[in-house]
Protein backbone atom coordinates (compact mmCIF):
# COMPACT_ATOMS: atom_id res chain seq x y z
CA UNK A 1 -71.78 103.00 48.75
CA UNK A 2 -69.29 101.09 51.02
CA UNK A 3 -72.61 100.17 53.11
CA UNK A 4 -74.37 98.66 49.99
CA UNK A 5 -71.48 96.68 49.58
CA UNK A 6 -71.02 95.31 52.69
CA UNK A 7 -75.03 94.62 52.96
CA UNK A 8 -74.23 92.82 49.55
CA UNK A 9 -71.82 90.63 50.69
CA UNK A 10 -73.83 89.70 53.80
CA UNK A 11 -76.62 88.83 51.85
CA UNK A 12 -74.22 86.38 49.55
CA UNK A 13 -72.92 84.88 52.59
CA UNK A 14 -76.74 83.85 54.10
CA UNK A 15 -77.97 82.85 50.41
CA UNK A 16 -74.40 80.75 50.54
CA UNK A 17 -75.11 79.27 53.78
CA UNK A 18 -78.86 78.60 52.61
CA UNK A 19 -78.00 77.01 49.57
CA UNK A 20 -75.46 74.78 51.32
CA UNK A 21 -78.14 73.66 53.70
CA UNK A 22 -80.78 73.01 51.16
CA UNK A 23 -78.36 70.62 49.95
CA UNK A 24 -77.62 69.30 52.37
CA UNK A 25 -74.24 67.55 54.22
CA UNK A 26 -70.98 67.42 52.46
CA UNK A 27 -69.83 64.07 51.41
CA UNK A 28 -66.28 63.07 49.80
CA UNK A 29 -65.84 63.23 46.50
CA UNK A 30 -67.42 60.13 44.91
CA UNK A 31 -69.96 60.81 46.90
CA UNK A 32 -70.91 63.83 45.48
CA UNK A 33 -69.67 66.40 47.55
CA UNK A 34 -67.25 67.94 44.46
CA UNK A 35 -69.24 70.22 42.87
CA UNK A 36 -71.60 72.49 44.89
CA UNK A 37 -72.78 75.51 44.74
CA UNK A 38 -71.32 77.88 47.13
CA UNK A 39 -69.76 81.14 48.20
CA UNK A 40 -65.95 82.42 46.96
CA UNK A 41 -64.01 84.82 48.40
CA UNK A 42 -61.62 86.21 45.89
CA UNK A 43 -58.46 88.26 45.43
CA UNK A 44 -56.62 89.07 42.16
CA UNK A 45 -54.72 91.76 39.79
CA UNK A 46 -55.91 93.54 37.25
CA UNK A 47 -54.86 95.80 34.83
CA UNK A 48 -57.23 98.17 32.46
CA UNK A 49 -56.77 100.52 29.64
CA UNK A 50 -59.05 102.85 27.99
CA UNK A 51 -59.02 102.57 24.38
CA UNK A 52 -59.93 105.88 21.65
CA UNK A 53 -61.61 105.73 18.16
CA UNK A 54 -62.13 108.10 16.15
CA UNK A 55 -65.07 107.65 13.77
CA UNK A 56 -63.93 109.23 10.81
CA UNK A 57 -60.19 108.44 10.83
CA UNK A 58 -61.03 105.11 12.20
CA UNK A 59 -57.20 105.88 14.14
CA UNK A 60 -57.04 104.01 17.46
CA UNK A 61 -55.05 105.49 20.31
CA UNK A 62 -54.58 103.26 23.90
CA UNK A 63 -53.60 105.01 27.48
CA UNK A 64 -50.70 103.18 29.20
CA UNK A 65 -52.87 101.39 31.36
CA UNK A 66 -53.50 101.26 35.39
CA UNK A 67 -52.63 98.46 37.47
CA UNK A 68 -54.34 97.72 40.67
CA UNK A 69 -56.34 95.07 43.08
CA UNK A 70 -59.60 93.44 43.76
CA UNK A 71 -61.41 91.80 46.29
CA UNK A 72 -65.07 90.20 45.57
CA UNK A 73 -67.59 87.68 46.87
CA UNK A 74 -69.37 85.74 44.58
CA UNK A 75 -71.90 82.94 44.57
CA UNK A 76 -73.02 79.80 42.83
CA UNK A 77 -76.55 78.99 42.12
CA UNK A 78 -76.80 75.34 40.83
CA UNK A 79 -78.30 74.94 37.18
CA UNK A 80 -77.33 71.82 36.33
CA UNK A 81 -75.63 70.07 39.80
CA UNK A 82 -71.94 69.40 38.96
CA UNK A 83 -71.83 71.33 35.40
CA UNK A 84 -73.96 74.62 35.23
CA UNK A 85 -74.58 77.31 37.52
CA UNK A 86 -75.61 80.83 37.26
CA UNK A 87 -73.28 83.16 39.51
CA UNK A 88 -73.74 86.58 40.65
CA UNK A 89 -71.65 88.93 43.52
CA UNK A 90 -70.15 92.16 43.94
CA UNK A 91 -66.31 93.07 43.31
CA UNK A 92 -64.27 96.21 44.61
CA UNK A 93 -61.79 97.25 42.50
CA UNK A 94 -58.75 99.90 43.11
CA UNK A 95 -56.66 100.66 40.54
CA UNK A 96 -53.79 103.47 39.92
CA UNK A 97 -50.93 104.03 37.41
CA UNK A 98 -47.49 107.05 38.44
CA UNK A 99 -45.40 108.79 36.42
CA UNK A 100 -42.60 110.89 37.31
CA UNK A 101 -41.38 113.56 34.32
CA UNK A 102 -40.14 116.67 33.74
CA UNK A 103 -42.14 119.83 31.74
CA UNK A 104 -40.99 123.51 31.93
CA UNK A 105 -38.13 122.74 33.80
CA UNK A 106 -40.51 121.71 36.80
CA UNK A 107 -40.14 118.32 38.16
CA UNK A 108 -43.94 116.44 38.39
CA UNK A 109 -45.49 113.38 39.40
CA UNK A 110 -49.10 112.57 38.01
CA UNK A 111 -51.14 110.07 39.62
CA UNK A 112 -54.55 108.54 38.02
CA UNK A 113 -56.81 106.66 40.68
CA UNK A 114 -60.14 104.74 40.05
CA UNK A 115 -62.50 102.94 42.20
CA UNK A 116 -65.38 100.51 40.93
CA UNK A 117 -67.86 98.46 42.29
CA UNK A 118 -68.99 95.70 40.05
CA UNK A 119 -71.95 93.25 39.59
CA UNK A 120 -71.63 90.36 37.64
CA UNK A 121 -74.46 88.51 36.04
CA UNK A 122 -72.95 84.84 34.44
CA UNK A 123 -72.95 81.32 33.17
CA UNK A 124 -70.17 79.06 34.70
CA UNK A 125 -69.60 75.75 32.82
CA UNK A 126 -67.59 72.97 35.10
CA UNK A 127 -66.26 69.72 34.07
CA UNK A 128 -64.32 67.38 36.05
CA UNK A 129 -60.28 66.87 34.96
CA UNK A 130 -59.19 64.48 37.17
CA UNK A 131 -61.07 63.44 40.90
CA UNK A 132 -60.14 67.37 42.60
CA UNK A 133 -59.94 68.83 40.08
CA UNK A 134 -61.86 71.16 37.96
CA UNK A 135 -62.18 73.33 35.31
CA UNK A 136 -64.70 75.69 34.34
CA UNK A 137 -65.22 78.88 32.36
CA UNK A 138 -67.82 81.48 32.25
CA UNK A 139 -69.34 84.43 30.67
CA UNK A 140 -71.54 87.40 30.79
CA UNK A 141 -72.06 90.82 31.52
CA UNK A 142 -71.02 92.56 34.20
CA UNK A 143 -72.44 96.13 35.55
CA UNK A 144 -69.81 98.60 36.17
CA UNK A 145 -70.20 101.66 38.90
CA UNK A 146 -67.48 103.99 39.04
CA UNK A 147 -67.21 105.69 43.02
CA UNK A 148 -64.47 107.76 41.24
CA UNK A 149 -61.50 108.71 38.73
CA UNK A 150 -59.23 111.48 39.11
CA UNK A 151 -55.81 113.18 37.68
CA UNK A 152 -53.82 114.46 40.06
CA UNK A 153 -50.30 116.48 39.65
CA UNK A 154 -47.76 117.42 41.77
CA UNK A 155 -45.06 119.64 41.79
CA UNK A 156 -42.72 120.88 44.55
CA UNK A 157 -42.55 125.12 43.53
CA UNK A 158 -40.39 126.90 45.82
CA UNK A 159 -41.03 125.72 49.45
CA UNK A 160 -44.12 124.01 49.39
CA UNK A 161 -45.90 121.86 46.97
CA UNK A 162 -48.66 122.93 44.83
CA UNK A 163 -51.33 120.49 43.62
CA UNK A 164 -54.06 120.43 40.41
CA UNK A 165 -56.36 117.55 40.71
CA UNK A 166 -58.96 116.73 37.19
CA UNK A 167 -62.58 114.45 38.24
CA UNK A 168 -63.15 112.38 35.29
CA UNK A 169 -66.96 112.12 36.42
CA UNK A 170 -67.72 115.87 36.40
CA UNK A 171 -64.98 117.64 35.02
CA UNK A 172 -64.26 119.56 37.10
CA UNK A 173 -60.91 120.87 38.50
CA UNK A 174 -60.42 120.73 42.94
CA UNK A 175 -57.40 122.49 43.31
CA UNK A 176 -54.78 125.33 41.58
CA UNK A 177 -53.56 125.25 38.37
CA UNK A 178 -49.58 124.73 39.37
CA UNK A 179 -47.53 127.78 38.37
CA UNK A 180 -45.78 127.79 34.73
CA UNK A 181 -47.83 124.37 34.08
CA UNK A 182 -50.72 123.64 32.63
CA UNK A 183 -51.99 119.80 32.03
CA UNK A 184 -53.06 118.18 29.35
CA UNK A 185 -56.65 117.24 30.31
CA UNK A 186 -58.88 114.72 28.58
CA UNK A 187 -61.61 117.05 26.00
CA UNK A 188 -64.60 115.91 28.33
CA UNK A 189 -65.88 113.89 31.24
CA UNK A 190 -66.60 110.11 31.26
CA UNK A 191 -69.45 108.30 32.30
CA UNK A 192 -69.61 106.77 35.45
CA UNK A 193 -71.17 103.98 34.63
CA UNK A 194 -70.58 101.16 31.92
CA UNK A 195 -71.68 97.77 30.83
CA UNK A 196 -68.24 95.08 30.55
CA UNK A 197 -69.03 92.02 28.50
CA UNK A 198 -66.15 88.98 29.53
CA UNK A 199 -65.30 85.62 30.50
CA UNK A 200 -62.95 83.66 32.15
CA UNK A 201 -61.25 80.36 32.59
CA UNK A 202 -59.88 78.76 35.43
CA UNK A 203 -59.56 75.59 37.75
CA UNK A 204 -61.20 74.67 41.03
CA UNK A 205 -59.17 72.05 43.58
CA UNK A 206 -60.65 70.23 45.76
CA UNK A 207 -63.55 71.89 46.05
CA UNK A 208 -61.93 74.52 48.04
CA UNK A 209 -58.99 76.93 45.72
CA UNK A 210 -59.94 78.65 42.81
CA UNK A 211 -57.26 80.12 40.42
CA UNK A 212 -58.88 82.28 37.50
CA UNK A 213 -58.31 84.49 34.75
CA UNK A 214 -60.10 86.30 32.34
CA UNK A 215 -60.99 89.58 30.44
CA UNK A 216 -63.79 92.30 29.72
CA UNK A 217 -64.73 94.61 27.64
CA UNK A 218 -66.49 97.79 28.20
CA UNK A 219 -69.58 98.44 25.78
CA UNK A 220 -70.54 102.00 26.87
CA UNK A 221 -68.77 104.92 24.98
CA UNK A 222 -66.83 106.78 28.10
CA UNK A 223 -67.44 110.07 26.92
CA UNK A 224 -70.15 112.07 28.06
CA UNK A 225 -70.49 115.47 26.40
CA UNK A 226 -72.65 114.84 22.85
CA UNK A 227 -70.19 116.83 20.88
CA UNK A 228 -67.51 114.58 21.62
CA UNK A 229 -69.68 111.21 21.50
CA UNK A 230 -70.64 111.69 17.96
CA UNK A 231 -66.79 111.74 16.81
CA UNK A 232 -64.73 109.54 19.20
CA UNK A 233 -65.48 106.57 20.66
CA UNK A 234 -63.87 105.46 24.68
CA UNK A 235 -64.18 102.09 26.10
CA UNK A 236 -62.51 100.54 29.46
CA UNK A 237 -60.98 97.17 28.60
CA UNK A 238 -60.33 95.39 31.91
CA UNK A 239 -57.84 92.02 32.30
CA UNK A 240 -57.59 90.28 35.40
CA UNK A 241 -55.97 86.91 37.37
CA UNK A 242 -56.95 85.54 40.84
CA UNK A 243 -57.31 83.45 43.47
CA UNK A 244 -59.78 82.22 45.74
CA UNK A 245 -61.83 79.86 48.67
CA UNK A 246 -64.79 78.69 48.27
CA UNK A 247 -66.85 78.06 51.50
């Protein structure tokens, strides 16, 4: 997977550099240069949450929420030169959430990890603001692939420290249950992979810094096993702010 990512940002990178040559040398501003299609390298925080629903009760229940990084290349295909584009790129996404407590008299700390690559298919709008700067917003879907999401506890028993780690994916459990505890685990696996639907907003300056933020929403029920699907509902919500250079 890490190889299909890097082959996927080389390939942005060479369409970038194509695109920029097809249109030939920058100019200054009033020239026309503001505006072009190109290549961004971004960086941001995000924070996601995984929302419940049951069908019949209609009662909503929301996890505390991870917080973690990205890094992603995108890149600008001109629509309409200086105003509409069509964007597309890859994102890597890490994201984990702690918690220190105390059950049985045993002293824990659970950790919850995720990793995602994502593809985003959009429409950016841009408008100039003032002569560097812009604004623009866009929307779309964006294709989610989980690489993984696990529950892990720790707990220090005696001399050594024993270990239970949960796969959201499969379900299944990688190491011993830790003695006089037993976690709460979710009723079934999740799916791996998910559908977000989002936008953002954000400001481009000089042609060159990017600041963004925006939201999406996941449109694939999480859960896997039928028996569960057909009462509750799961869905990855998924906010995010960040910077980045365009080239």
């Amino acid at each position: 997977m890490k190889r299909h990512l890097i082959s996927a940002m080389a390939a942005l990178c060479i369409l970038g550099a194509a695109d920029a040559a097809a249109q030939g040398p920058r100019h200054h501003h009033h020239l026309g240069r503001y505006g072009e299609s190109g290549v961004e390298l971004s960086v941001g925080y995000l924070h996601s949450g995984y929302k419940h629903k049951e069908w019949v009760s209609e009662e909503v229940e929301r996890d505390k929420g991870l917080n973690g990084l990205y890094v992603g290349v995108t890149k600008d295909f001109t629509i309409v030169r200086r105003t509409l584009y069509f964007q597309t790129g890859a994102t890597y996404e890490f994201q984990n959430a702690s918690n220190r407590f105390s059950e049985a008299g045993i002293n824990l700390v659970s950790d919850r990890s995720e990793h995602y690559i994502d593809i985003p298919v959009r429409l950016k709008f841009a408008m100039d603001v003032l002569p560097d700067l812009r604004a623009f917003v866009y929307a779309g879907p964006t294709f989610d692939f989980g690489l993984s999401s696990s529950l892990t506890y720790r707990a220090k028993v005696g001399d050594h420290v024993e270990k239970f780690t949960y796969n959201y994916y499969n379900g299944k459990i990688k190491s011993n249950t830790i003695t006089g505890y037993t976690p709460t685990l979710p009723a079934g696996a999740y799916r791996a992979f998910d559908v977000m639907m989002g936008g953002a907003v954000g400001v481009e300056l000089y042609d060159i810094a990017v600041v963004k933020l925006g939201f999406d929403w996941g449109l694939i029920n999480k859960n896997k096993k039928k028996e569960i699907a057909d009462y509750l509902t799961t869905h990855r919500n998924l906010f995010h702010l960040g910077i980045g250079v365009k080239f």
